[in-house]
C-alpha atoms as a PDB file:
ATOM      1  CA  UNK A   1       0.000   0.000   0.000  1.00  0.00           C
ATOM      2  CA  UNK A   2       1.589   3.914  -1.160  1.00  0.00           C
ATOM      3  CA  UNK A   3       2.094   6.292   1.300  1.00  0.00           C
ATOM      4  CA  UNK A   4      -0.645   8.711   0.524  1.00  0.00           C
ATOM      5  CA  UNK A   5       1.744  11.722   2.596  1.00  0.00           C
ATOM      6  CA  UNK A   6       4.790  10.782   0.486  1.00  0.00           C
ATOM      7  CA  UNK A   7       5.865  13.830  -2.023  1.00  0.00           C
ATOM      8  CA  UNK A   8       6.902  13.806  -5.540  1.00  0.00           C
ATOM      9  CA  UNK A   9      10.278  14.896  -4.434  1.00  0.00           C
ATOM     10  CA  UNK A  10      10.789  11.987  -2.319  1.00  0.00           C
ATOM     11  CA  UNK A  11      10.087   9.224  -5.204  1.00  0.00           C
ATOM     12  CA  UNK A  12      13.202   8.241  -8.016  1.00  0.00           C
ATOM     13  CA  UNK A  13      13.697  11.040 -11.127  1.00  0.00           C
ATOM     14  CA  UNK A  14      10.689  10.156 -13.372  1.00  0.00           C
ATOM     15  CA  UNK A  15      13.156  11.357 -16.094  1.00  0.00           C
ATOM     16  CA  UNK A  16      16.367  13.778 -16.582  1.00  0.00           C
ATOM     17  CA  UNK A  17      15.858  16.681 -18.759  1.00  0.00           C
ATOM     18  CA  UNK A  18      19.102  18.493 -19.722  1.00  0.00           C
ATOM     19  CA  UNK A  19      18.681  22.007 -20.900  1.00  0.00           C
ATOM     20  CA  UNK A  20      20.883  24.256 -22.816  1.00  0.00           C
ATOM     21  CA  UNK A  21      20.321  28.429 -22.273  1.00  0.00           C
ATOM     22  CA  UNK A  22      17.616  28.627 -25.366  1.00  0.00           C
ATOM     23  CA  UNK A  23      15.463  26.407 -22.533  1.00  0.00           C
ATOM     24  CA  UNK A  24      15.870  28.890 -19.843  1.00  0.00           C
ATOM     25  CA  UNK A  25      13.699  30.101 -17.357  1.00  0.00           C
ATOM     26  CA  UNK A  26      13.384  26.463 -16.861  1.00  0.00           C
ATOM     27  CA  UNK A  27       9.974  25.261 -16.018  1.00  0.00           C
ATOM     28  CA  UNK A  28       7.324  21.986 -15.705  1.00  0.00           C
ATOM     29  CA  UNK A  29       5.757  20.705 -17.394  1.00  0.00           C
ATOM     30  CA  UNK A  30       7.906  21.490 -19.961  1.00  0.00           C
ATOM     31  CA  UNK A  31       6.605  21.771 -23.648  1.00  0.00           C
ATOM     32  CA  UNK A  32       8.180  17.911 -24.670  1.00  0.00           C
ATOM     33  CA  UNK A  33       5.861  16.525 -22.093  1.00  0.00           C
ATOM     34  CA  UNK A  34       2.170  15.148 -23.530  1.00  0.00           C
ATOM     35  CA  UNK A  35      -0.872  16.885 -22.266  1.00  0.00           C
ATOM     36  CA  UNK A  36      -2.043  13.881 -20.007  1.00  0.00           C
ATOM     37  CA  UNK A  37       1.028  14.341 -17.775  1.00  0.00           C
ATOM     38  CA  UNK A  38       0.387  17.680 -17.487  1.00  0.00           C
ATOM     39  CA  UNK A  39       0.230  20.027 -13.489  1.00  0.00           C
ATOM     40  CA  UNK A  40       0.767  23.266 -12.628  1.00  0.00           C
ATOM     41  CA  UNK A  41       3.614  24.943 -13.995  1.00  0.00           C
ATOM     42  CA  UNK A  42       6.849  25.373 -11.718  1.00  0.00           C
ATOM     43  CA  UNK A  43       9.686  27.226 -12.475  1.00  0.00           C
ATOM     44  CA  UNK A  44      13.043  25.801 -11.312  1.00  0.00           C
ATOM     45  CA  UNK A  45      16.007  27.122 -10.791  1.00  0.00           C
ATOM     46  CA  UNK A  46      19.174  25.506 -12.429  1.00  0.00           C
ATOM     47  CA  UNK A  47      21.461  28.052 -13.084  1.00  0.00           C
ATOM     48  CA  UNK A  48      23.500  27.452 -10.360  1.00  0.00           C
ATOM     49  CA  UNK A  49      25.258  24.374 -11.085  1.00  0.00           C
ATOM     50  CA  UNK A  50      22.981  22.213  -9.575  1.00  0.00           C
ATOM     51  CA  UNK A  51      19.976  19.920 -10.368  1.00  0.00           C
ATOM     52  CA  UNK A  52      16.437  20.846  -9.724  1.00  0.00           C
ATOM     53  CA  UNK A  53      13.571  18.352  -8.598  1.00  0.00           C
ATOM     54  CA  UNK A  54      10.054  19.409  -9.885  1.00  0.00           C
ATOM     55  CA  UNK A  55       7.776  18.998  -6.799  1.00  0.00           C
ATOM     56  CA  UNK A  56       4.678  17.331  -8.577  1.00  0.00           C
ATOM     57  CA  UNK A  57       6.148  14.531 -11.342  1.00  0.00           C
ATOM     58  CA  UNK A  58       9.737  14.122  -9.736  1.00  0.00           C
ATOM     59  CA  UNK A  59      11.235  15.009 -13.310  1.00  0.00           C
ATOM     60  CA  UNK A  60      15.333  16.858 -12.842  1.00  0.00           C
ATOM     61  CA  UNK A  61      16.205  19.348 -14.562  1.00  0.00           C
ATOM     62  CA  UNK A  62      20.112  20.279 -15.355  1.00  0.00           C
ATOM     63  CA  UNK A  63      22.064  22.546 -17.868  1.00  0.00           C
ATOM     64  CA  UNK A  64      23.750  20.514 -20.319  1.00  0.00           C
ATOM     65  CA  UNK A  65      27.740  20.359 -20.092  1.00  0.00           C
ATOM     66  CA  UNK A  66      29.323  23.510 -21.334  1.00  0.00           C
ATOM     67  CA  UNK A  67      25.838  25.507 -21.430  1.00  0.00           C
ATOM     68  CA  UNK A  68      26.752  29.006 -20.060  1.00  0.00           C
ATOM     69  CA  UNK A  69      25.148  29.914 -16.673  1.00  0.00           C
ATOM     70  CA  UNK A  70      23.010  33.371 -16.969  1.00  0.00           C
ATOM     71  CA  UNK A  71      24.175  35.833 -15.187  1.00  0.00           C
END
């Protein structure tokens, strides 16, 4: 039986999404995702070196290797 309290954030990456700076702000659902899978849009903040974990669908987001951080 699932733990009904347990968060998205606590459960394995769905998926790994690397972004480059053309994907920036980053955000999920993101538009590769089908409409089914679909919750409120979150916007995530990658641009300092590290992963983000979106809260609903446990999907990470990363910049690619070599992708400029914003300034």
């Amino acid at each position: 039986m699932s733990n009904p309290a347990m968060r998205a954030a606590d459960l394995p990456p769905r998926g790994i999404v690397e972004l480059d700076a053309t994907d920036l702000p980053a955000h999920c659902p993101n538009p590769k995702m089908p409409l089914w899978s679909s919750h409120p849009r979150v916007y995530l903040d990658v641009t300092h070196g590290e992963a983000a974990q979106c809260p609903y669908c446990s999907t990470v987001y990363r910049l690619a290797t070599g992708t400029p951080e914003p300034h």
